[in-house]
C-alpha atoms as a PDB file:
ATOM      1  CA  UNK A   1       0.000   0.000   0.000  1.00  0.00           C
ATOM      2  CA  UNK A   2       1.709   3.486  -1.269  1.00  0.00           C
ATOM      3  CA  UNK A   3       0.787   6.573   0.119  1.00  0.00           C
ATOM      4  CA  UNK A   4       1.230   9.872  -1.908  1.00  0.00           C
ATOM      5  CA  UNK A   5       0.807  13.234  -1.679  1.00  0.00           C
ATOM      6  CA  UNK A   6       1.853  14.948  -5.092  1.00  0.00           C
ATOM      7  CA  UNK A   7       1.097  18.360  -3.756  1.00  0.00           C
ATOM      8  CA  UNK A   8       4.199  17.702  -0.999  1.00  0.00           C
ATOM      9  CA  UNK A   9       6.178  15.757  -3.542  1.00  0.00           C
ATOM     10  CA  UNK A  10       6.532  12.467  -1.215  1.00  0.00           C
ATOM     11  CA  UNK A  11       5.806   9.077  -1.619  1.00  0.00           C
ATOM     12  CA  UNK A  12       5.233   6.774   1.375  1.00  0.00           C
ATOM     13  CA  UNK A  13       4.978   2.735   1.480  1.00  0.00           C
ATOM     14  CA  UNK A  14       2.996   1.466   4.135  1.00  0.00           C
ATOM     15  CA  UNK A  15       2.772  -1.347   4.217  1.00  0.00           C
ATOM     16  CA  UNK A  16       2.761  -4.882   1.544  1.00  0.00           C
ATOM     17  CA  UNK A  17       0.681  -8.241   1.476  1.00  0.00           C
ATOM     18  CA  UNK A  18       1.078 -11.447  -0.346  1.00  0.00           C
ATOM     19  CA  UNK A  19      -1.418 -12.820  -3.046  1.00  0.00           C
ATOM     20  CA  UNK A  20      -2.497 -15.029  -0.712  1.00  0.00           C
ATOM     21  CA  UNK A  21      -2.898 -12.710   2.088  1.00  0.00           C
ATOM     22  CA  UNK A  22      -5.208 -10.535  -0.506  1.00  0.00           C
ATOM     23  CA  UNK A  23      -7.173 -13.811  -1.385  1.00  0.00           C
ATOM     24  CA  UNK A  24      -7.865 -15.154   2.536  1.00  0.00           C
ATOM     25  CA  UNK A  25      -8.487 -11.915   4.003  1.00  0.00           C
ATOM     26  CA  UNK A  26     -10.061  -9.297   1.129  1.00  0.00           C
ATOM     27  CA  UNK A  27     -12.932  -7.751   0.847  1.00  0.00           C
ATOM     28  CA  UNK A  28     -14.130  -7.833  -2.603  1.00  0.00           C
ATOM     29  CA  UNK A  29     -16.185  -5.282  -4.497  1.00  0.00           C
ATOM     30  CA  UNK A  30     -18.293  -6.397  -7.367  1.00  0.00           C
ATOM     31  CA  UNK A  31     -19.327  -3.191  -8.509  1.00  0.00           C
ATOM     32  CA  UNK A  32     -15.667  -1.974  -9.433  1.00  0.00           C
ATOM     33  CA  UNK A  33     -14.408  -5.518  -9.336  1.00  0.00           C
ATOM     34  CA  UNK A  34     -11.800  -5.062  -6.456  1.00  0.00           C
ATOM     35  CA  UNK A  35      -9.832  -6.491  -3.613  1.00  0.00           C
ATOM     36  CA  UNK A  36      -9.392  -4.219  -0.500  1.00  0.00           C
ATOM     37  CA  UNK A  37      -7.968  -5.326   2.883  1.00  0.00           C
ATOM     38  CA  UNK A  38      -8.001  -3.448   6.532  1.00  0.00           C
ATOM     39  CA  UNK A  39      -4.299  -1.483   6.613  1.00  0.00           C
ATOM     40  CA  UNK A  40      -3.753  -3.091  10.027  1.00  0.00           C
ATOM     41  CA  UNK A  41      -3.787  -6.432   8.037  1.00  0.00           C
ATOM     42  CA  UNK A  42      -0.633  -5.181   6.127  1.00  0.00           C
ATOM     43  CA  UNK A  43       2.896  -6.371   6.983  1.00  0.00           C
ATOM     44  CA  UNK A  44       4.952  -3.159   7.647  1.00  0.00           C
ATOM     45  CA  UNK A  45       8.311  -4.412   7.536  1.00  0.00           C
ATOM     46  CA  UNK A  46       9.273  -4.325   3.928  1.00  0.00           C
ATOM     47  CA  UNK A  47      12.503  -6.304   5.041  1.00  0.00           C
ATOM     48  CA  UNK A  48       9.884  -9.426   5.480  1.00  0.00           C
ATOM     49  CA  UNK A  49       9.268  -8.871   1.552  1.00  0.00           C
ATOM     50  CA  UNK A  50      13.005  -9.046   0.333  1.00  0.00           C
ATOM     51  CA  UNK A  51      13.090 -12.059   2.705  1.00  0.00           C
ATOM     52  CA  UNK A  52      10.627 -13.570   1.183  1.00  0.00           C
ATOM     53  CA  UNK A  53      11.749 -12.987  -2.189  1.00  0.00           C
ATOM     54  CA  UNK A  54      15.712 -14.367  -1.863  1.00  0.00           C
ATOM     55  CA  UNK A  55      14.091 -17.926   0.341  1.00  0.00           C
ATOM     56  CA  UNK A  56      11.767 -17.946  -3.076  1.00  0.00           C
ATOM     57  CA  UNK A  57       8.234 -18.328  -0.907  1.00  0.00           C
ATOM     58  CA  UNK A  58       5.173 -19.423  -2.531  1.00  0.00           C
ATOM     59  CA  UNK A  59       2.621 -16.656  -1.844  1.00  0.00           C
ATOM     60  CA  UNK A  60       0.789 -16.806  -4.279  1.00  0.00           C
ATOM     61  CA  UNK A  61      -2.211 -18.871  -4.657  1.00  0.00           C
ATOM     62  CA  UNK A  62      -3.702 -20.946  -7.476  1.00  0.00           C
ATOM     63  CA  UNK A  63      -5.506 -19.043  -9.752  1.00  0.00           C
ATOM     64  CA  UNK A  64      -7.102 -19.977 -13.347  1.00  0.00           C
ATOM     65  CA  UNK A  65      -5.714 -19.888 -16.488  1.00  0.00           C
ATOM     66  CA  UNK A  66      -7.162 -17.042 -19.115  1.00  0.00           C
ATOM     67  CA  UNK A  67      -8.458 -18.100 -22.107  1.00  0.00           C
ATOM     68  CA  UNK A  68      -7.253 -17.519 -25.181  1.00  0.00           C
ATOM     69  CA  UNK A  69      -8.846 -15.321 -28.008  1.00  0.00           C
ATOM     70  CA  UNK A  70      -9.384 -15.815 -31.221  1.00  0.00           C
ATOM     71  CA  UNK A  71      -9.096 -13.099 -33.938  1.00  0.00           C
ATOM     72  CA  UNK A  72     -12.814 -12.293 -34.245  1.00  0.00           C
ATOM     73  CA  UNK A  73     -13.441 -12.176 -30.455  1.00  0.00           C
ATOM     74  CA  UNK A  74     -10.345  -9.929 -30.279  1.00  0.00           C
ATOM     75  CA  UNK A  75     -11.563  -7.820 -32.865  1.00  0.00           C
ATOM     76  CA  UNK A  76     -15.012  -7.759 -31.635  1.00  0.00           C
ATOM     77  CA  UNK A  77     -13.435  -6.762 -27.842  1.00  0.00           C
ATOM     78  CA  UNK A  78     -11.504  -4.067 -29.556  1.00  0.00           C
ATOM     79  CA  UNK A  79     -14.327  -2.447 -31.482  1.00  0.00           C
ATOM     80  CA  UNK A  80     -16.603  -2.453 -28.183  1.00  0.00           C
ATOM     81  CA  UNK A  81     -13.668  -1.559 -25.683  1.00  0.00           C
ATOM     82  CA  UNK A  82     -12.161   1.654 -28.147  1.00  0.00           C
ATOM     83  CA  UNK A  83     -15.947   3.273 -27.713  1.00  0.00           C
ATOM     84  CA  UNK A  84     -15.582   6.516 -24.990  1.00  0.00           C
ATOM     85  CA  UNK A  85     -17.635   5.170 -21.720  1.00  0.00           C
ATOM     86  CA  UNK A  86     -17.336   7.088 -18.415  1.00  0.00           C
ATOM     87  CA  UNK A  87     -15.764   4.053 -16.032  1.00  0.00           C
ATOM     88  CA  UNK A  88     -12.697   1.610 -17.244  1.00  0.00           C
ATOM     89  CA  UNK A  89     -13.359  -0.409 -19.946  1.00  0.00           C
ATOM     90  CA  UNK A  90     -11.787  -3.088 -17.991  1.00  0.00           C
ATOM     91  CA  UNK A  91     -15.361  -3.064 -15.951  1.00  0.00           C
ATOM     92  CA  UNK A  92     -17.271  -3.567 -19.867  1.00  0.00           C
ATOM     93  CA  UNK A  93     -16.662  -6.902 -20.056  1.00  0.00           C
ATOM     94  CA  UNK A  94     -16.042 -10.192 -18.029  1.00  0.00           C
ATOM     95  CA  UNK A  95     -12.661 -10.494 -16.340  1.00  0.00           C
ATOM     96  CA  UNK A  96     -11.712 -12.757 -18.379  1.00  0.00           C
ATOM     97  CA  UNK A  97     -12.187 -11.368 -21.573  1.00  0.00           C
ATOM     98  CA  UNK A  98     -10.605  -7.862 -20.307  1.00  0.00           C
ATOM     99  CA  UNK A  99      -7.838 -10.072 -19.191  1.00  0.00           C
ATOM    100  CA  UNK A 100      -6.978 -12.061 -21.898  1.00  0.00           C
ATOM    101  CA  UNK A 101      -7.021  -8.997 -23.506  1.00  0.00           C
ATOM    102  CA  UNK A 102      -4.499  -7.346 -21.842  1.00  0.00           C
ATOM    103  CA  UNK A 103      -1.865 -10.772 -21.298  1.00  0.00           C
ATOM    104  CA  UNK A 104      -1.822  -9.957 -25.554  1.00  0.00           C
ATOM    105  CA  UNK A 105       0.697  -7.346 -25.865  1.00  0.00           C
ATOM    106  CA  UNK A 106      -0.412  -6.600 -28.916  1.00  0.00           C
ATOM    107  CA  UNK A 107      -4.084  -6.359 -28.562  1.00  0.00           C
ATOM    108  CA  UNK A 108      -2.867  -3.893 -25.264  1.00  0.00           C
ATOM    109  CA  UNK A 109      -1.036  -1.507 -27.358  1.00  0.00           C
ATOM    110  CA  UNK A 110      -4.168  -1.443 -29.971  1.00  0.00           C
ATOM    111  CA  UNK A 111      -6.393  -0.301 -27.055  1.00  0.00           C
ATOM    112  CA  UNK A 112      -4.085   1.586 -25.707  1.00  0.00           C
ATOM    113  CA  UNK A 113      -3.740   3.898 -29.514  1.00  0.00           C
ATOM    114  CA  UNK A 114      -7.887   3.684 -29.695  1.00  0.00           C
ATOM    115  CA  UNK A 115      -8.706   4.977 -26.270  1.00  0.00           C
ATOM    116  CA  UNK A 116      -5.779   7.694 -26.562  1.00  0.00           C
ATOM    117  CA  UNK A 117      -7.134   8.576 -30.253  1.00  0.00           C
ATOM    118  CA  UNK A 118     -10.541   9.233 -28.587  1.00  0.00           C
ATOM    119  CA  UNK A 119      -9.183  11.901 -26.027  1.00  0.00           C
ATOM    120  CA  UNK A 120      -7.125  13.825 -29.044  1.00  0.00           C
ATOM    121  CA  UNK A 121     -10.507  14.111 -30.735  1.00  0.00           C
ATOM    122  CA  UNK A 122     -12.507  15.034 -27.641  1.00  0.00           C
ATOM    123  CA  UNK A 123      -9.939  17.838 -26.769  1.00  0.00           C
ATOM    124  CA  UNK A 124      -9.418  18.992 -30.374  1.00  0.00           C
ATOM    125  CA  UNK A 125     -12.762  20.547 -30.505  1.00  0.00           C
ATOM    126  CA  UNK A 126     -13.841  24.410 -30.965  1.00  0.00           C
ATOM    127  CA  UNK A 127     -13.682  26.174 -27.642  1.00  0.00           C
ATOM    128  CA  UNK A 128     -16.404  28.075 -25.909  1.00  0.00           C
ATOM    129  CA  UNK A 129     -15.595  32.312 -26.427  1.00  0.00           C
ATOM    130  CA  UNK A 130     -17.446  32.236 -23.006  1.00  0.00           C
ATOM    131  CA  UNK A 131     -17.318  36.373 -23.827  1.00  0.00           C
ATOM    132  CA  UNK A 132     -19.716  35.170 -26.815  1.00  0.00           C
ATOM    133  CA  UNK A 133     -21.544  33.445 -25.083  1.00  0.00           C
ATOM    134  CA  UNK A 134     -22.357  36.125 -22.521  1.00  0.00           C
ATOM    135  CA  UNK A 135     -22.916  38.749 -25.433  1.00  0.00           C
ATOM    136  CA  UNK A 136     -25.642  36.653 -27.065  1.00  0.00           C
ATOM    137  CA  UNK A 137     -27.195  35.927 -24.061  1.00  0.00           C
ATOM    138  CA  UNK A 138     -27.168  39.132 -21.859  1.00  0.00           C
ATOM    139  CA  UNK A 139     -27.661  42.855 -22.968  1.00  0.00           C
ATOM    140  CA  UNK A 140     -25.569  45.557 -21.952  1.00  0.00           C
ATOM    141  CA  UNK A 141     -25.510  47.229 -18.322  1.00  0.00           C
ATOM    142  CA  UNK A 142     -24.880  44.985 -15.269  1.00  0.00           C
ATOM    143  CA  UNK A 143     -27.034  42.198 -14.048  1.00  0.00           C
ATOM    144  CA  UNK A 144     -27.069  39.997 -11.055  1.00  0.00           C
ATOM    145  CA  UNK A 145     -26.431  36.729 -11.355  1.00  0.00           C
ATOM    146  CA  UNK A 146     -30.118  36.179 -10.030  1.00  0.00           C
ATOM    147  CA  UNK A 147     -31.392  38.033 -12.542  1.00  0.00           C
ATOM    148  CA  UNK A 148     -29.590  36.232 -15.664  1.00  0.00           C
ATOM    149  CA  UNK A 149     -30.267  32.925 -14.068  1.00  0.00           C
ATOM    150  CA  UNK A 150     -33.768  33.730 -12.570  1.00  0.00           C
ATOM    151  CA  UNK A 151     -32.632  33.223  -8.777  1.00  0.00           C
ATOM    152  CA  UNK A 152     -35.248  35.843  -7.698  1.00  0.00           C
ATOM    153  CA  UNK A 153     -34.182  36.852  -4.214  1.00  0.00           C
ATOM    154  CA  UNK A 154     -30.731  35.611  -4.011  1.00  0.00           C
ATOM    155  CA  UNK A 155     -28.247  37.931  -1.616  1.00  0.00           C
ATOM    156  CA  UNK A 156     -25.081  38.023  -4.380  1.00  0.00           C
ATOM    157  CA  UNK A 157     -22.874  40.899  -5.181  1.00  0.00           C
ATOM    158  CA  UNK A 158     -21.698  39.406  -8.065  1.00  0.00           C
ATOM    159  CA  UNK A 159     -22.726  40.752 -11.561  1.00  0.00           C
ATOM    160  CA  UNK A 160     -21.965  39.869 -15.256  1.00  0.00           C
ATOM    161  CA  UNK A 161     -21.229  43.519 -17.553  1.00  0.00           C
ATOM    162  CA  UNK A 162     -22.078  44.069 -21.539  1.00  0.00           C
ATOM    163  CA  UNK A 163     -23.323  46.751 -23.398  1.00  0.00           C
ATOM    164  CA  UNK A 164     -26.267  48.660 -22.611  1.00  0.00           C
ATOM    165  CA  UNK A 165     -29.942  47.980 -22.267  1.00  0.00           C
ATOM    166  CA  UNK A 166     -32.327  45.378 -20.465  1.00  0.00           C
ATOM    167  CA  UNK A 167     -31.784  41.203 -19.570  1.00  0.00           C
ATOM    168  CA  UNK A 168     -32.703  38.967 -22.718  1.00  0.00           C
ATOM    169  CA  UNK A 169     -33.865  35.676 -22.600  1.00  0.00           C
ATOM    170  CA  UNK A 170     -31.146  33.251 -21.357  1.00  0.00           C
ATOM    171  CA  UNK A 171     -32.339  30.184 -21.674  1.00  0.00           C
ATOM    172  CA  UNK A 172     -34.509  28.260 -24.076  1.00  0.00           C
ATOM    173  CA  UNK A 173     -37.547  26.004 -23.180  1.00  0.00           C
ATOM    174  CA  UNK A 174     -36.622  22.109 -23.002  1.00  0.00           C
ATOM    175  CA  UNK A 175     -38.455  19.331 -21.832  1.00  0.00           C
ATOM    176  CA  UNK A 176     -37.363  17.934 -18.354  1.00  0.00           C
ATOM    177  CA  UNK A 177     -34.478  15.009 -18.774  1.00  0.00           C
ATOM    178  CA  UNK A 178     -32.931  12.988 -16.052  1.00  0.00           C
ATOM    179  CA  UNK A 179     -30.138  14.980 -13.984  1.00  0.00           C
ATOM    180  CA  UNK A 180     -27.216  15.421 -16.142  1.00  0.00           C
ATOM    181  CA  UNK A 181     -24.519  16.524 -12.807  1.00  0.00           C
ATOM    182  CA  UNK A 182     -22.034  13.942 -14.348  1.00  0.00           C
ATOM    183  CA  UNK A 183     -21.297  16.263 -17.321  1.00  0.00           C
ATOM    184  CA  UNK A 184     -20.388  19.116 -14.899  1.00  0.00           C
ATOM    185  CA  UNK A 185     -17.351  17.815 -13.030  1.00  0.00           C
ATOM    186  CA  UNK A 186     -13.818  19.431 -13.619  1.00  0.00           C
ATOM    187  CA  UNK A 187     -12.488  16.255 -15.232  1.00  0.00           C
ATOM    188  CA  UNK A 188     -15.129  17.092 -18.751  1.00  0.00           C
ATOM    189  CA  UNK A 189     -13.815  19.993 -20.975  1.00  0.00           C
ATOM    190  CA  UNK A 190     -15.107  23.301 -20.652  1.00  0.00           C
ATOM    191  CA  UNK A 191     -17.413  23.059 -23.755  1.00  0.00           C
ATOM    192  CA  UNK A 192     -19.386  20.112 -22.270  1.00  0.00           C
ATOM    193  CA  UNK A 193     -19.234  21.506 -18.858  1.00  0.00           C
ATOM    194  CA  UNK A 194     -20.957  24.798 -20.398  1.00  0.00           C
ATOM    195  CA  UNK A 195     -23.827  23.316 -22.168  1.00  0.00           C
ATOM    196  CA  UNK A 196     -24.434  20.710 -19.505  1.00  0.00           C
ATOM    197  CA  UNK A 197     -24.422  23.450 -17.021  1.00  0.00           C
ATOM    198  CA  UNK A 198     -26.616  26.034 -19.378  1.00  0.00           C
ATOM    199  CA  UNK A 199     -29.181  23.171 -20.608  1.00  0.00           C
ATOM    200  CA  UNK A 200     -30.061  21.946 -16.716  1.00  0.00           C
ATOM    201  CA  UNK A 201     -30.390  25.947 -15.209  1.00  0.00           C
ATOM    202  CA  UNK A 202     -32.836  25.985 -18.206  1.00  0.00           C
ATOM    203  CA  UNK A 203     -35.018  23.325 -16.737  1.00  0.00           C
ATOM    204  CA  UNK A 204     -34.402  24.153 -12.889  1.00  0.00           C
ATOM    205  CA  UNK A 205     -32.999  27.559 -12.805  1.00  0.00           C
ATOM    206  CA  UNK A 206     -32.275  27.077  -9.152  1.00  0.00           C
ATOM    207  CA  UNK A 207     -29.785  24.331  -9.845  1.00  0.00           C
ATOM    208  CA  UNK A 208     -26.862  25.356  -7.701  1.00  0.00           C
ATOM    209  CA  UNK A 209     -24.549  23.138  -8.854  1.00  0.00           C
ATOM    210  CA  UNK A 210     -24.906  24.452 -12.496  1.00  0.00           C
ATOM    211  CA  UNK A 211     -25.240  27.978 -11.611  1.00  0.00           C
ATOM    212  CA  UNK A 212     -21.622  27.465  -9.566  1.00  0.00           C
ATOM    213  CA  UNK A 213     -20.478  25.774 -12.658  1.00  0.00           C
ATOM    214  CA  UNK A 214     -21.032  28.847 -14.927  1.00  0.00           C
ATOM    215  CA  UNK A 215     -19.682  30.895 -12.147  1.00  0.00           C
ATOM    216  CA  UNK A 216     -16.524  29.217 -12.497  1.00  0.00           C
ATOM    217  CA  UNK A 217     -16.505  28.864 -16.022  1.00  0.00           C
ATOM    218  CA  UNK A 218     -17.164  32.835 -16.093  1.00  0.00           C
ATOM    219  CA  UNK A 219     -13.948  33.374 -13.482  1.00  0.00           C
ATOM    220  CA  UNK A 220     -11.458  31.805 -15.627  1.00  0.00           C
ATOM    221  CA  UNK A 221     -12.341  32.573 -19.060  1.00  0.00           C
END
């Protein structure tokens, strides 16, 4: 078990524990399909490790062999797997087709060039001119940020400036769709953060978690 604190720049091993240790004692998650044990379970002398290593210990226990894949299963894996999905793809299939998989070096580095292909794409769209975006939706003068997002009595100092004149209509009638909070976390790029944020203040204008995501969008643009 590693420890680490980028922010600090230090790295700190805690602690180790043998396959079998991991297999008697875990915890096991089928929802992300992992293996967890207590840290008081670990063995904190990493000397015990090295030991174990040079007297060539069997800790590991028996486990079963993968299967093996043939070309069209591979292909078919790959042309499922290389499709952009919000959790690993590893959790897509069955273990042991997603590890098969990966014992192929081969098939690995092909997944590895879809999945990073995807991201170039994703982050070689147009950006949002969030200045545009303010200018088609607001008029000139200075308006609350209850006013442009229809917050009615909300106790905020801060204020959005254009031109001149009175607030337009922001937002754009939509029909009610399931909550759509996913799209707004830091990790999405700005564009989809924007609409996500815009499209759900237009069907629940006091959304605060869009509202703060327009906020922040506004701040660093």
């Amino acid at each position: 078990m590693v420890q680490v604190n980028p922010d600090s720049g230090w790295l700190r091993v805690l602690g180790f524990a043998t396959h079998q240790m991991l297999k008697q004692k875990k915890e096991y998650n089928e929802i992300t399909r992992t293996y967890s044990l207590e840290r008081e379970e670990l063995i904190e002398d990493l000397n015990a490790m090295w030991i174990e290593r040079e007297l060539d210990f069997e800790e590991k226990s028996e486990v079963e062999s993968l299967p093996k894949l043939s070309p069209a299963d591979a292909k078919r894996l790959l042309e499922q797997l290389r499709q952009p999905s919000f959790c690993s793809p590893r959790l897509d299939v069955e273990f042991e087709q997603w590890g098969a998989l990966l014992e192929d070096r081969h098939l690995r580095q092909d997944l590895y060039n879809f999945r990073v292909a995807g991201l170039v794409a994703g982050a070689s769209k147009t950006l949002v001119n969030l200045s545009g975006w303010l200018q088609r939706n607001c008029e000139a003068g200075w308006q609350g940020v209850e006013e442009i997002f229809g917050l009615g009595g909300a106790n905020t100092a801060f204020a959005f400036r254009s031109g001149q004149g009175s607030k337009k209509s922001v937002f754009n009638k939509s029909n009610a769709i399931p909550p759509l909070t996913d799209f707004l976390s830091p990790n999405q790029d700005e564009e989809t953060r924007l609409k996500t944020a815009d499209f759900l203040v237009q069907i629940d204008a006091e959304n605060l978690e869009a509202i703060a995501t327009l906020i922040e969008l506004v701040n660093t643009s």
